[in-house]
Protein backbone atom coordinates (compact mmCIF):
# COMPACT_ATOMS: atom_id res chain seq x y z
CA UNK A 1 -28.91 212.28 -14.18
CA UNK A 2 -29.41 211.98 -10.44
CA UNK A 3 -26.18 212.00 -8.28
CA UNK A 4 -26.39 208.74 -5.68
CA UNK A 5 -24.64 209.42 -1.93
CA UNK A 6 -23.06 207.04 -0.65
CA UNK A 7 -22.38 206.95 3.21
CA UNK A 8 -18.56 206.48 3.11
CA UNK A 9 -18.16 205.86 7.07
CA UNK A 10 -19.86 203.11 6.81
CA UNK A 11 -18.05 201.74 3.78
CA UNK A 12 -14.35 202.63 5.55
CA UNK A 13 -16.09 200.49 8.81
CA UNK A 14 -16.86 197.55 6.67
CA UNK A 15 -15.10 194.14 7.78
CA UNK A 16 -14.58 193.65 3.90
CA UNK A 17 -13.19 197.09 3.17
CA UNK A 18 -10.83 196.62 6.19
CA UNK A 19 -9.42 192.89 5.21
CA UNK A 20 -8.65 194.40 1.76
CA UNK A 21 -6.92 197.73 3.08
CA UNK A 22 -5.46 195.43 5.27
CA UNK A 23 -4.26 192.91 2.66
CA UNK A 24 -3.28 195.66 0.11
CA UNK A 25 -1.24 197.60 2.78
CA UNK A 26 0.70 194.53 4.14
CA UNK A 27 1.45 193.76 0.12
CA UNK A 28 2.65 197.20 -0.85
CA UNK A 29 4.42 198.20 2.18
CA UNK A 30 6.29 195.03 2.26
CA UNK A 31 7.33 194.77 -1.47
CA UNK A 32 8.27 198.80 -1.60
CA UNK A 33 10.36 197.94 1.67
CA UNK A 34 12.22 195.15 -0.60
CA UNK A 35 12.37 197.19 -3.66
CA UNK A 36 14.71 199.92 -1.89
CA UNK A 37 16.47 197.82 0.10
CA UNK A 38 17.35 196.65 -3.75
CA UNK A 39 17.60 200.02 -4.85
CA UNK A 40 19.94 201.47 -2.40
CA UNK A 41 22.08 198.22 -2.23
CA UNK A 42 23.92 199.57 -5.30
CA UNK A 43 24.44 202.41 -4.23
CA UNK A 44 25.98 201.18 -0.78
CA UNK A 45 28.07 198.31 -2.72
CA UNK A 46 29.67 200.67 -5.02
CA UNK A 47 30.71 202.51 -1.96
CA UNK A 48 31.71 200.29 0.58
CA UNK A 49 32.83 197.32 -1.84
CA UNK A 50 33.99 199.02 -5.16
CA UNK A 51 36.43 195.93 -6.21
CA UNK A 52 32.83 193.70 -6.64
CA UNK A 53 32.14 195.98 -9.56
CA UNK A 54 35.61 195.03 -11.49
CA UNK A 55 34.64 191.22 -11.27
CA UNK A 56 33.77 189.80 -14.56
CA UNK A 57 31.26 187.75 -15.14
CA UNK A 58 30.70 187.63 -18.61
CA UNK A 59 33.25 188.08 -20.80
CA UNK A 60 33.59 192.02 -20.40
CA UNK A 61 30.46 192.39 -18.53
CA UNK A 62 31.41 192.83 -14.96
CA UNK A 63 28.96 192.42 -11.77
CA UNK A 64 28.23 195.87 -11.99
CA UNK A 65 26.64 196.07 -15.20
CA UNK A 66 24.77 193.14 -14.15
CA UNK A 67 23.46 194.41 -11.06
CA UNK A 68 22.43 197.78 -12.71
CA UNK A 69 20.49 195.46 -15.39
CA UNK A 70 18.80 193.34 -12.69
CA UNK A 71 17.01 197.03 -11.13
CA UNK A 72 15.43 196.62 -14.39
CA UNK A 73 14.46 193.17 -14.04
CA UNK A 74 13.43 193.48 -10.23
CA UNK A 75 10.85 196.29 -11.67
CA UNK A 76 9.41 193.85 -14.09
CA UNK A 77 8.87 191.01 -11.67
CA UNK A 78 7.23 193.34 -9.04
CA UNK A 79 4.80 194.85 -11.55
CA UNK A 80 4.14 191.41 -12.23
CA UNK A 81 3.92 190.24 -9.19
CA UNK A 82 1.26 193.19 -8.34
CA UNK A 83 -0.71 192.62 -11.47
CA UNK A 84 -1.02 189.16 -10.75
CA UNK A 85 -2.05 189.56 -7.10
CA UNK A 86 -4.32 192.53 -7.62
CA UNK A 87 -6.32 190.64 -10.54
CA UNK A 88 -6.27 187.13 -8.13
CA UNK A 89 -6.95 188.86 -4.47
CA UNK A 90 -7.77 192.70 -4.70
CA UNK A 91 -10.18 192.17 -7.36
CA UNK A 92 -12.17 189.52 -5.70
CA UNK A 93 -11.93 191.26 -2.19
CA UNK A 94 -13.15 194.66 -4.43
CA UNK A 95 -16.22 192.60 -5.89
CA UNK A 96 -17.23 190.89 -2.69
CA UNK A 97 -17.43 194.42 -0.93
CA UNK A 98 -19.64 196.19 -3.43
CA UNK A 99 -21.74 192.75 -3.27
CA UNK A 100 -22.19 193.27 0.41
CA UNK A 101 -22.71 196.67 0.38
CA UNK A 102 -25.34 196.69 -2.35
CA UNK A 103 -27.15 193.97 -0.51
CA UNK A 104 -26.88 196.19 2.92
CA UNK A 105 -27.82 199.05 0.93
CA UNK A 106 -24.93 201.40 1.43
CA UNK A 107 -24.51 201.86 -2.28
């Protein structure tokens, strides 16, 4: 079996390896920003605002327990989220650039 080189500077150079660093970055960075803002919030409310956590809000169930169960939640949705963007924008961007760079001969 014959190992293939591939000239990676010109891969990272590519316009459509850049859009989808670009686009993967901005979608990461943003959501993992969001995600501990969420995370640390309950920390910081417990803190500064312990008398939220003794409101009820269902039956027994105070905010508290709520809030702890909607970390869990908030994980689901963003793996979701992810999932659904990666196989709708990453993928696509992923296929167009080894399109391009077969054609140009890179790979």
């Amino acid at each position: 079996m014959s190992e293939q080189t591939y000239d990676w500077s010109s891969i990272a150079k590519h316009p459509k390896y850049l859009e989808l660093k670009q686009k993967k970055r901005t979608f990461l960075f943003s959501w993992w920003i969001g995600s501990t803002i969420y995370y640390f919030l309950l920390s910081l409310l417990s803190a500064y605002a312990p008398s939220l956590f003794k409101v009820k809000m269902i039956g027994v169930v105070n905010f508290g327990y709520l809030f702890i169960l909607s970390q869990f939640v908030m994980c689901i949705v963003v793996a979701l989220v992810y999932t659904k963007v990666a196989n709708n924008q990453f993928d696509r961007l992923t296929d167009e650039l080894t399109q391009s760079l077969q054609k140009e001969g890179a790979i």
